[in-house]
Protein backbone atom coordinates (compact mmCIF):
# COMPACT_ATOMS: atom_id res chain seq x y z
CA UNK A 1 78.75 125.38 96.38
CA UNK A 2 79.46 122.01 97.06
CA UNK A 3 81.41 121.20 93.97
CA UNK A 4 83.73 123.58 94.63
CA UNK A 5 86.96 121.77 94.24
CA UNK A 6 88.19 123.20 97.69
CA UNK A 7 84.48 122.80 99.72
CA UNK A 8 84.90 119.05 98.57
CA UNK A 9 87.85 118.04 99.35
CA UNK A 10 87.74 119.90 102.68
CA UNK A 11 84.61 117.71 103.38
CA UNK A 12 86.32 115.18 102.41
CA UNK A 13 88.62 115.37 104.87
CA UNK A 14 86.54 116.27 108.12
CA UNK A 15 84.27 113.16 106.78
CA UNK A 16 87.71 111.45 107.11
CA UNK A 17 88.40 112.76 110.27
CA UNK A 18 85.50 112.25 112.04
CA UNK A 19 85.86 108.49 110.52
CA UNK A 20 88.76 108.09 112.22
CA UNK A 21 87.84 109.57 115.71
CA UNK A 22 84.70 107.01 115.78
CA UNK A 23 86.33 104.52 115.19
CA UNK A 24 88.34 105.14 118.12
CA UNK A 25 85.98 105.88 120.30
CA UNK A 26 84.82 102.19 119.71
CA UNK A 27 88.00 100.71 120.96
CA UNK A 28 87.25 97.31 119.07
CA UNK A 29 90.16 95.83 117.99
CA UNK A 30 89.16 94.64 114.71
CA UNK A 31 89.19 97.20 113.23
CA UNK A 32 90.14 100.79 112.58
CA UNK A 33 90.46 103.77 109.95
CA UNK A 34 93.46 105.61 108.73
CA UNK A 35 94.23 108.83 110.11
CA UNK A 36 94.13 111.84 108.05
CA UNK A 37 96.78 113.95 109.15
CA UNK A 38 96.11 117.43 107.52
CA UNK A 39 93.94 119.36 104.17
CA UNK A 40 96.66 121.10 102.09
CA UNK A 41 94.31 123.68 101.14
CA UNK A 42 96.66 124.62 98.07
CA UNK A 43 97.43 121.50 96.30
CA UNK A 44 93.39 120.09 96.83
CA UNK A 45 95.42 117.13 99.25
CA UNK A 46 94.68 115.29 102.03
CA UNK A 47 97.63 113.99 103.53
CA UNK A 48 96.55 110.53 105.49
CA UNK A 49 98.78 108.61 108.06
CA UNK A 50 100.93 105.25 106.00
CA UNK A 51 99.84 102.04 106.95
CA UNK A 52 101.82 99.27 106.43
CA UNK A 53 99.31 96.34 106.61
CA UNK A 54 98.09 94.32 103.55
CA UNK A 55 94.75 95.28 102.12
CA UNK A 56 92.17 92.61 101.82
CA UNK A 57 92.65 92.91 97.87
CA UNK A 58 96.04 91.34 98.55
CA UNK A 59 95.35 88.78 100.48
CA UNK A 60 92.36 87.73 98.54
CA UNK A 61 94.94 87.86 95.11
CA UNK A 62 97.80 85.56 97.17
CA UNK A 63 95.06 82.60 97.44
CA UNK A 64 93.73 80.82 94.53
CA UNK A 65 90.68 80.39 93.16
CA UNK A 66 91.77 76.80 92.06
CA UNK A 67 92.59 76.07 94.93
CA UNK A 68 90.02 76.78 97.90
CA UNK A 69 91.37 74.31 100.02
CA UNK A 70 94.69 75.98 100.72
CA UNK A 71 92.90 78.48 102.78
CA UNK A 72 93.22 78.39 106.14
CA UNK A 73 90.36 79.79 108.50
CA UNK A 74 92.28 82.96 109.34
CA UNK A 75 91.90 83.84 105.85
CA UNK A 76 88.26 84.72 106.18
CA UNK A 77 88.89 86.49 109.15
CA UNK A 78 89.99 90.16 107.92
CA UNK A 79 86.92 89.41 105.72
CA UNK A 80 84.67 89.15 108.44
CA UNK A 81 86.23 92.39 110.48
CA UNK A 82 85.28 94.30 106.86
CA UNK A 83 81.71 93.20 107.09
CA UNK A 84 81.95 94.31 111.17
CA UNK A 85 83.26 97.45 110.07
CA UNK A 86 81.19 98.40 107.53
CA UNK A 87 78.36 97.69 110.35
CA UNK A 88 79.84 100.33 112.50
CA UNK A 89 80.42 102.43 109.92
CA UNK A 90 77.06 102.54 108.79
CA UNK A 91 75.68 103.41 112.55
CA UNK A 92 78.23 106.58 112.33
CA UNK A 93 76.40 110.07 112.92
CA UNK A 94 76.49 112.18 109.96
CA UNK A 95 78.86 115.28 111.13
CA UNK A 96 77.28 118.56 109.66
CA UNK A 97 80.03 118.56 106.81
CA UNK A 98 77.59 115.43 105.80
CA UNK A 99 74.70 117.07 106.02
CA UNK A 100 72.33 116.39 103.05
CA UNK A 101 73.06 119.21 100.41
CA UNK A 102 70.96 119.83 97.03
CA UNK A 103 68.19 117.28 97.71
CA UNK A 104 65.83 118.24 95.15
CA UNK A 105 65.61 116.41 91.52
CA UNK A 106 66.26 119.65 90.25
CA UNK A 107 69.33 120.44 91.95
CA UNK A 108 70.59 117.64 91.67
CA UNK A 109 70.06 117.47 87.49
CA UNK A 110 72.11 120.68 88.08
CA UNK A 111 75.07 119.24 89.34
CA UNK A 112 74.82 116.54 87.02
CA UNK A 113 74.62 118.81 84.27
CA UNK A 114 77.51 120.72 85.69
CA UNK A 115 79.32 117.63 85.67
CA UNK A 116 79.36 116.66 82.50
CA UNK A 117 79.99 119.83 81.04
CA UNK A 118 83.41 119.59 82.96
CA UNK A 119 83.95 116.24 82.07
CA UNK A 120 83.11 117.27 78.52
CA UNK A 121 85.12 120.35 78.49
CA UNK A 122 88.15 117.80 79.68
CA UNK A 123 87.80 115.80 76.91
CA UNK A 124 87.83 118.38 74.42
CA UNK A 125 91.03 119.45 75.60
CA UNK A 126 92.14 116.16 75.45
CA UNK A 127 91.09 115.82 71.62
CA UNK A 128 92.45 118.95 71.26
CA UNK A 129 96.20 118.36 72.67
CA UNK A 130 96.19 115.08 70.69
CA UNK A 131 95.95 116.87 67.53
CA UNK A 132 97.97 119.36 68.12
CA UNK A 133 100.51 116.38 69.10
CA UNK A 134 99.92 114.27 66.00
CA UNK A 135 100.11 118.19 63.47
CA UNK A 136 103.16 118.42 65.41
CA UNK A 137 104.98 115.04 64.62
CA UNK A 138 103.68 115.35 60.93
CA UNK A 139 105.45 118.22 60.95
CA UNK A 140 108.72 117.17 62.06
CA UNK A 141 108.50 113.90 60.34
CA UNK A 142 108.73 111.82 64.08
């Protein structure tokens, strides 16, 4: 089943993975993806290679808004390489961890149903530690 917390997050990283290996295969220097480096099967991780490189939320934040002028025209360049990226993204072949799972309305209702339940269930546990949190500082006067 696909939202099996270990079948997704292994897809997760093969989608990753195969990211990352077309995107090398296009040699374009504009752009690139980061590297997953392994699945740690145990934990539900993906451990991904560091990249030390502002993101474009950064450099977008440094500039102001009050101030459009100050930009110079490099500043729309990483901008640009997003929009070139997102291109060649979107041309990627879907690898058969991709493959188009649970297509029908009904099955997908079914996940959706399955979803909320959890996200329902997490809640209530929530609501229910706070309360026991709150009985137990009435109780000790905190």
């Amino acid at each position: 089943q696909l939202t099996a917390p270990e079948i997704k997050f292994r897809s997760e990283y093969e989608a990753l993975a195969d990211i990352h290996a077309h995107f090398n295969r296009l040699g374009d220097a504009r752009f690139a993806a980061v590297r997953p480096l392994d699945f740690v099967a145990e934990v539900l991780g993906i451990v991904m290679e560091e990249v030390n490189y502002p993101t474009l939320r950064s450099k977008f934040s440094k500039t102001s808004r009050l101030q459009p002028w100050e930009r110079s025209p490099e500043f729309f360049i990483p901008f640009r390489h997003a929009g070139s990226w997102l291109r060649a993204f979107h041309a990627l072949d879907r690898g058969e961890h991709a493959t188009p799972r649970e297509v029908d309305r009904d099955a997908f209702l079914t996940v959706l149903n399955g979803l909320a339940e959890i996200l329902s269930s997490a809640i209530g546990n929530l609501r229910a530690a706070q309360s026991a949190g709150c009985a137990r500082q009435s109780r000790t006067g905190a």
